[in-house]
Protein backbone atom coordinates (compact mmCIF):
# COMPACT_ATOMS: atom_id res chain seq x y z
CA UNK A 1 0.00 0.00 0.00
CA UNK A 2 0.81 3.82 -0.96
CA UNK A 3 2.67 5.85 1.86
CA UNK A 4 0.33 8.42 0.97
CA UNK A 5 -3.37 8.45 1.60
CA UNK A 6 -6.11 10.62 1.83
CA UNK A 7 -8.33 9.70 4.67
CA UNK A 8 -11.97 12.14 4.29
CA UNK A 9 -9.89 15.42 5.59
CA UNK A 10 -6.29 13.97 6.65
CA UNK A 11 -3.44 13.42 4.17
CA UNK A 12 -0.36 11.99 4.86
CA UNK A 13 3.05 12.31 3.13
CA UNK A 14 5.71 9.31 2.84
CA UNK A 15 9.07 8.68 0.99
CA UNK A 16 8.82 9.12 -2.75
CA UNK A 17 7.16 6.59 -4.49
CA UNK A 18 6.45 8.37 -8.11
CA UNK A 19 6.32 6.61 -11.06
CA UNK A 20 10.01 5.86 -12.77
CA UNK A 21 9.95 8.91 -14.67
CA UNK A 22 9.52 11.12 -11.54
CA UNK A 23 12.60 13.05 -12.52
CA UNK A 24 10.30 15.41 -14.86
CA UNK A 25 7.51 15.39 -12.66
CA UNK A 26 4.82 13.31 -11.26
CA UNK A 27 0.91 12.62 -11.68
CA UNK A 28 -1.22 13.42 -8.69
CA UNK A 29 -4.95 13.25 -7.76
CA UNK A 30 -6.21 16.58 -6.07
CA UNK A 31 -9.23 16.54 -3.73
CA UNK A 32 -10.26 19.58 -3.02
CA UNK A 33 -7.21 21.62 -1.69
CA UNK A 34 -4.95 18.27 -0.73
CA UNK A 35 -3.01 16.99 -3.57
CA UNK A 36 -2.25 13.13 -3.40
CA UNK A 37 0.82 11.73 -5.37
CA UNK A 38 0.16 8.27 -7.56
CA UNK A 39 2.80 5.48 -6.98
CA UNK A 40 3.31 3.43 -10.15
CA UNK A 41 1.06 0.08 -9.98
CA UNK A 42 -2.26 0.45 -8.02
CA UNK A 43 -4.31 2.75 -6.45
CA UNK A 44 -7.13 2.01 -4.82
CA UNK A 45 -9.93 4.70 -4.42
CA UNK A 46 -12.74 3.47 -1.86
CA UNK A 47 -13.83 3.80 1.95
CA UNK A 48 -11.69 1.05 3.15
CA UNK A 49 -9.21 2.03 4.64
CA UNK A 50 -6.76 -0.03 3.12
CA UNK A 51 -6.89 1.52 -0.07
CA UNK A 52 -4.32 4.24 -1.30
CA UNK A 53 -7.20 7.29 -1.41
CA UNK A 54 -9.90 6.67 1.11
CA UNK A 55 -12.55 8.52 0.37
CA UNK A 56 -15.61 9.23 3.13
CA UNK A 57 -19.39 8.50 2.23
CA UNK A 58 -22.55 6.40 1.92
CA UNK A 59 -21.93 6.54 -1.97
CA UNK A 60 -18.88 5.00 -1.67
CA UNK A 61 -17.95 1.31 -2.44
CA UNK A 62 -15.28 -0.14 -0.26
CA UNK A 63 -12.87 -0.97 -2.94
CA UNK A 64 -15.15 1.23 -5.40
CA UNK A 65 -11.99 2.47 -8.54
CA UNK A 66 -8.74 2.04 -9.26
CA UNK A 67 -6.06 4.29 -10.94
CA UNK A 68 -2.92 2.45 -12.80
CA UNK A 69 -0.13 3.82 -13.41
CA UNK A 70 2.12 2.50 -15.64
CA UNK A 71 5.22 3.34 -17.91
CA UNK A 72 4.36 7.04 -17.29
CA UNK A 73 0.44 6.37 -18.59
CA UNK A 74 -2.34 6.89 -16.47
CA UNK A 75 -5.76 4.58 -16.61
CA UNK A 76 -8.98 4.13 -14.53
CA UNK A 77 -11.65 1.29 -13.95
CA UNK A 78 -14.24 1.06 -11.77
CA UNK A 79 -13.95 -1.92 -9.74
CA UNK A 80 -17.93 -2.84 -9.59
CA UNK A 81 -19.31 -0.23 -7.62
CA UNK A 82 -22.91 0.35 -6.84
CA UNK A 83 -23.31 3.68 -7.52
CA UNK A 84 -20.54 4.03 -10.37
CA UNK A 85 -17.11 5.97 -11.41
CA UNK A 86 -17.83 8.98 -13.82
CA UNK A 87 -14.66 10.79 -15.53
CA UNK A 88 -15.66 14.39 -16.61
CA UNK A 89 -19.38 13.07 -15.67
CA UNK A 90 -19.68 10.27 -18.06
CA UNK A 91 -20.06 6.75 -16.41
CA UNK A 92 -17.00 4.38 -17.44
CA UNK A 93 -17.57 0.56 -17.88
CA UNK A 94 -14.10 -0.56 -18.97
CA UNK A 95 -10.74 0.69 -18.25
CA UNK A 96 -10.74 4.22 -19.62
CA UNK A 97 -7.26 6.85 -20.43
CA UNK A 98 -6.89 9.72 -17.78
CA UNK A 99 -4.67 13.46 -18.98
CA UNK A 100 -3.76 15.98 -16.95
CA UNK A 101 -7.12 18.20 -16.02
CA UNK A 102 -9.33 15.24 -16.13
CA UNK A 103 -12.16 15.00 -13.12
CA UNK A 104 -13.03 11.60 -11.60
CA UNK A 105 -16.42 11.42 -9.57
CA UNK A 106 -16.85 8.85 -6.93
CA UNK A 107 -19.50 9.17 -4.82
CA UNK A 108 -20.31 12.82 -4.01
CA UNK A 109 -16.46 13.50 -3.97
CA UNK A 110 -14.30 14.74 -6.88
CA UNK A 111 -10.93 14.47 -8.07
CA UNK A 112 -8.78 16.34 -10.54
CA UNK A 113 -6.62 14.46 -12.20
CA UNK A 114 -2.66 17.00 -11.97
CA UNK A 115 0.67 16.93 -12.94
CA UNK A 116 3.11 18.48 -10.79
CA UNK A 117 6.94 19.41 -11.43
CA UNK A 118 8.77 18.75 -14.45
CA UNK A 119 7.78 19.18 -18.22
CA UNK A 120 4.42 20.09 -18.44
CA UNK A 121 3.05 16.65 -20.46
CA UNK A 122 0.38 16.60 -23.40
CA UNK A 123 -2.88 17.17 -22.06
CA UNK A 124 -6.00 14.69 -23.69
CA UNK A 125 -7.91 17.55 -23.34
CA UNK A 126 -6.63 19.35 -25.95
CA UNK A 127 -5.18 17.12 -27.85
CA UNK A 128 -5.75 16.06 -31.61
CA UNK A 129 -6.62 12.66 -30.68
CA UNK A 130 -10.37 13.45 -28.33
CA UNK A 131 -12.25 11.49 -30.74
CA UNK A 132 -10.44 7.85 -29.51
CA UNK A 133 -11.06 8.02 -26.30
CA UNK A 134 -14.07 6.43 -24.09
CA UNK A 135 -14.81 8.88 -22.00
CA UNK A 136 -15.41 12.69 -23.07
CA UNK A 137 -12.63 15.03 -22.37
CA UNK A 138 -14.63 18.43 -22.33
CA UNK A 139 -13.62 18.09 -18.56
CA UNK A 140 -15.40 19.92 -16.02
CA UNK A 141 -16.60 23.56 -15.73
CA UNK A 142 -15.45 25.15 -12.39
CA UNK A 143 -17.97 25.62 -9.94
CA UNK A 144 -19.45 29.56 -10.12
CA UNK A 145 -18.22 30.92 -6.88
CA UNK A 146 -21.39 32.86 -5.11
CA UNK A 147 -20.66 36.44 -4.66
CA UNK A 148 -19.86 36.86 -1.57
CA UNK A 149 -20.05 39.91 0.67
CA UNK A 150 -19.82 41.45 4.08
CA UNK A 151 -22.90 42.31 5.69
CA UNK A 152 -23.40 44.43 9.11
CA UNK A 153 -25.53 41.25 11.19
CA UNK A 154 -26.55 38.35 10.63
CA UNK A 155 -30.59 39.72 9.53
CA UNK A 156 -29.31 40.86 6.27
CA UNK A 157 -30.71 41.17 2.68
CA UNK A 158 -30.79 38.61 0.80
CA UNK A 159 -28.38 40.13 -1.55
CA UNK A 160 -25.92 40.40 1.04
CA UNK A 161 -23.57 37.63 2.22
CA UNK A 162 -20.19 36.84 4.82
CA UNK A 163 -17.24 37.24 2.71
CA UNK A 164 -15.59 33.64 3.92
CA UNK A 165 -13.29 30.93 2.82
CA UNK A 166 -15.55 28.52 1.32
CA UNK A 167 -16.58 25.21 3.72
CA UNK A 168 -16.17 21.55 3.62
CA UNK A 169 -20.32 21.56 2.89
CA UNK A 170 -19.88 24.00 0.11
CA UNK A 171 -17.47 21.83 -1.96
CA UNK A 172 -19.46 18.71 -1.73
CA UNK A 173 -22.66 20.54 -2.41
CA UNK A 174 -21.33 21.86 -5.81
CA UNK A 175 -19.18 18.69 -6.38
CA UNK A 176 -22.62 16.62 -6.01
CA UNK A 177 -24.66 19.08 -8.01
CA UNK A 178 -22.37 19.29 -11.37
CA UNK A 179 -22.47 15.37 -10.90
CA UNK A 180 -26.22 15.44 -10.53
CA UNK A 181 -27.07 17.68 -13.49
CA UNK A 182 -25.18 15.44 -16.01
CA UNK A 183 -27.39 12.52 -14.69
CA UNK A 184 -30.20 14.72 -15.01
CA UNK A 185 -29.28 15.40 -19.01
CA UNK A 186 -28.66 11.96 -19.12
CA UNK A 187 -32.22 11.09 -17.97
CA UNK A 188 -31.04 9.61 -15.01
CA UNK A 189 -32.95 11.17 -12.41
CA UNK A 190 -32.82 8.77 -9.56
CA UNK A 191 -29.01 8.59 -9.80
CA UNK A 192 -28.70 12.40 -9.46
CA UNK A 193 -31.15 11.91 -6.48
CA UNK A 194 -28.23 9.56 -4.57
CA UNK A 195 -25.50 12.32 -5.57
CA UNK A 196 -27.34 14.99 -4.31
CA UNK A 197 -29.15 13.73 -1.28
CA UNK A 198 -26.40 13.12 0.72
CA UNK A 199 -24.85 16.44 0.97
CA UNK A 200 -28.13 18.08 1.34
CA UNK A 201 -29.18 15.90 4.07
CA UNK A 202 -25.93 16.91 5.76
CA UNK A 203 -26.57 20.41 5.50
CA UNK A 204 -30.31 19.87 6.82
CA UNK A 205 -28.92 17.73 10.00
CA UNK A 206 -26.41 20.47 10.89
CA UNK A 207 -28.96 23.32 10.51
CA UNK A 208 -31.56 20.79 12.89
CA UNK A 209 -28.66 20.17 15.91
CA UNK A 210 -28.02 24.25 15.81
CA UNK A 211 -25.10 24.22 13.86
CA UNK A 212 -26.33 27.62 11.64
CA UNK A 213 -24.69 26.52 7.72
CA UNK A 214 -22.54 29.09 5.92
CA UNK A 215 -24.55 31.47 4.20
CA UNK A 216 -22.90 30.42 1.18
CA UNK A 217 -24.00 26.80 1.48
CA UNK A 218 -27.30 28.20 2.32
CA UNK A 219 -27.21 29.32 -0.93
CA UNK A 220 -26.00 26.15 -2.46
CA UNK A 221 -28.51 23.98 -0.42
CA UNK A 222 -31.51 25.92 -1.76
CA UNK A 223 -30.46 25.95 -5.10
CA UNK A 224 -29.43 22.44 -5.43
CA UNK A 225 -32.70 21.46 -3.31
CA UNK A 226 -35.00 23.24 -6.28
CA UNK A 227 -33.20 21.41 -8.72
CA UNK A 228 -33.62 17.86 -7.56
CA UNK A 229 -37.59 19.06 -6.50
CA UNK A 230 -38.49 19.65 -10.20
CA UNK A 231 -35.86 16.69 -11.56
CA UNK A 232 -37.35 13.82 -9.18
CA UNK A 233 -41.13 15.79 -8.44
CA UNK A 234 -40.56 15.18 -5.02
CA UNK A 235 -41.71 18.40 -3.35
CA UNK A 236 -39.59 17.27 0.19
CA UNK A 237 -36.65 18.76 -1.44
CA UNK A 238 -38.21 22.28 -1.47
CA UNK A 239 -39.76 21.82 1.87
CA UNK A 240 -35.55 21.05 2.31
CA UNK A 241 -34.72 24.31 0.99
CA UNK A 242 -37.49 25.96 3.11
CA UNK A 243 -36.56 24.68 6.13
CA UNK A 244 -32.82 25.11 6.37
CA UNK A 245 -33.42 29.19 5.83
CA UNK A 246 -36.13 28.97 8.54
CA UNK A 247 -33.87 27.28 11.19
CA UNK A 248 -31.06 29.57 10.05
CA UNK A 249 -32.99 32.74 10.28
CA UNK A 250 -32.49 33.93 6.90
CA UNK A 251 -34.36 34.75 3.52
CA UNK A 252 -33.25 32.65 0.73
CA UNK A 253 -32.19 34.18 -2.22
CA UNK A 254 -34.41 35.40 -5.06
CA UNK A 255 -33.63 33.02 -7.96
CA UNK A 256 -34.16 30.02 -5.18
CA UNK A 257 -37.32 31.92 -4.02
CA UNK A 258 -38.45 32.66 -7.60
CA UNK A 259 -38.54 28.58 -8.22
CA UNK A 260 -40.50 27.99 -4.65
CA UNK A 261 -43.16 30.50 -5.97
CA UNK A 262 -43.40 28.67 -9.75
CA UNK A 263 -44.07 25.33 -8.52
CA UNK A 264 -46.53 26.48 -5.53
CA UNK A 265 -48.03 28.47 -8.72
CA UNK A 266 -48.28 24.95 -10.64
CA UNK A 267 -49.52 22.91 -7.75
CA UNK A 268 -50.40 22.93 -4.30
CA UNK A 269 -47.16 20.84 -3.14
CA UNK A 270 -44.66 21.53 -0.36
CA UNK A 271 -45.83 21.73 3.73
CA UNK A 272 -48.18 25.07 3.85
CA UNK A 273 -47.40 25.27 7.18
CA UNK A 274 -43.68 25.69 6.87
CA UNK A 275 -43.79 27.37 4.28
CA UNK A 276 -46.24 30.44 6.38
CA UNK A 277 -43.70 30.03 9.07
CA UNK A 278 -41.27 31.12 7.08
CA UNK A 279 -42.88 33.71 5.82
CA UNK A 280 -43.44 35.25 8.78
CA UNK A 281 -40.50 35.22 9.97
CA UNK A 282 -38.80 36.95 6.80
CA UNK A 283 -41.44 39.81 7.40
CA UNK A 284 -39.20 41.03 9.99
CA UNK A 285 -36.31 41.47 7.88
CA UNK A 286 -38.05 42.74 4.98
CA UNK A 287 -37.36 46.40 5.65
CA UNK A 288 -33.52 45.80 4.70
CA UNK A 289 -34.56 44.02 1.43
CA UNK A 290 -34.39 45.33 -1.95
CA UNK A 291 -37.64 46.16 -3.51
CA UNK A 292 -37.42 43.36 -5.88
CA UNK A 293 -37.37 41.13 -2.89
CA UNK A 294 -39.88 42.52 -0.92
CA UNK A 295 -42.13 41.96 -3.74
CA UNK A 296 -41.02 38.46 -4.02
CA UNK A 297 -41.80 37.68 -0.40
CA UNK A 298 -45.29 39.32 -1.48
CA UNK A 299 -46.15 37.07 -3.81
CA UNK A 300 -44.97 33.95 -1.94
CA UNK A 301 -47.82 35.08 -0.01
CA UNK A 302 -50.38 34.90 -2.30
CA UNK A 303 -49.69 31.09 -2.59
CA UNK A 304 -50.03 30.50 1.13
CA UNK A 305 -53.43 29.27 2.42
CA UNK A 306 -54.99 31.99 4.94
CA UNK A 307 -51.80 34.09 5.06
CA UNK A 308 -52.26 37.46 6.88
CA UNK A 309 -49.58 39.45 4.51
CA UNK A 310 -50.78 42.95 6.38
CA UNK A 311 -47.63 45.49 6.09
């Protein structure tokens, strides 16, 4: 087994064990903001933690992929996993080519596929010869950053959020959801379900113990929540969304409350309850809110049985 592994949140560094050709550099698997070398032969991606990159999560098989490495050429193949390996969010079912800049999906986790030191190698990405391989190479987009930015308390606008380094939740809420809306253009709806789920259960769990969620995963959470509501037409997912803002004492943000208010338009579904008591809670922050906002809150009202919306 690799010196090096990467255990959820803990990586550890042992002697040198690069492929041959380390002398111009060596391929490496980053996870977030940890970087994990590859040793030539195996290594094992899974939640065991025997294997060479342990990765956390209910998604994950115990022995779920495996990279090879070998004379300086990189490979993956899923080693029959329930829930699948994906490289730049297409499923593999044989061993597939991996380049420099390719993402790997496991789970609800992602990795980039690096090459650090030496001579910068040809990327597949790029290169002339896209067409032969399996698995697309378009790679995948970077996650849109929410603007972020300071606000005076915590009863803010919705417009207006902490300026923060982005959290564990965050990363596994956008990881899940770019993951989730290629099953969802794949007509796999279900599957995007498991991706997503997980990390928005999470979020839901810490909100419920008192834990108040970054405003920026906020953020995430309710947008990610609308999505699976209308992919799946399961209308927990907004009363997900709904809930998380009331526990955390803040609005939710216009695009996220523009979807609540379209499917409440299209059908009675979600808990009419939860939804008034949010409501009337975000009455009292209203006077802060832009216009546009207010307005919004408005017409969430009109969809509410017997709301009192008196100003």
């Amino acid at each position: 087994m690799s010196s090096r592994q990467f255990h959820g949140e803990a990586f550890e560094v042992g002697e040198d064990d690069s492929e041959p050709d380390s002398s111009i550099g060596r391929f490496c698997v980053r996870i977030g903001p940890r970087q994990i070398s590859l040793h030539a032969g195996e290594n094992i991606i899974g939640r065991e933690e025997t294997c060479q990159i342990v990765v956390a999560g209910g998604l994950v098989s115990r022995r779920h992929a495996r990279i090879l490495l070998e004379s300086g050429e990189l490979c993956i193949e899923d080693l029959g996993s329930t829930n699948g390996t994906f490289v730049n969010h297409a499923r593999i079912h044989a061993r597939v080519p991996l380049y420099r800049g390719d993402r790997i999906f496991v789970g609800a986790s992602e990795l980039e596929v690096v090459w650090q030191g030496g001579m910068s190698r040809k990327s597949g990405i790029f290169g002339d010869d896209i067409q032969d391989r399996v698995t697309p190479s378009s790679g995948v987009s970077l996650a849109r950053r929410l603007d972020i930015a300071p606000r005076p308390g915590r009863r803010s606008a919705v417009t207006e959020r902490d300026a923060r380094v982005a959290p564990p939740e965050l990363e596994a809420l956008e990881s899940a959801e770019r993951l989730a809306e290629r099953m969802f253009e794949l007509g796999q709806p279900l599957d995007g379900r498991a991706v997503l789920s997980e990390p928005l259960c999470e979020v839901l769990s810490l909100a419920r113990s008192g834990q108040i969620p970054d405003p920026s995963v906020l953020d995430a959470a309710g947008r990610c929540a609308l999505k699976l509501t209308r992919a799946v037409s399961d209308a927990k997912w907004m009363d997900l969304a709904v809930e998380i803002h009331l526990l955390a004492d803040q609005p939710m943000r216009a695009e996220t409350l523009r979807q609540v208010i379209a499917l409440r338009k299209s059908a009675p579904i979600g808990d009419d309850d939860l939804i008034a008591r949010y409501h009337a809670q975000v009455r009292g922050m209203m006077g802060s809110m832009p216009l546009a906002e207010r307005l919004l809150h408005g017409e969430l009202a009109d969809h509410i049985p017997c709301a009192d919306d008196d100003e």
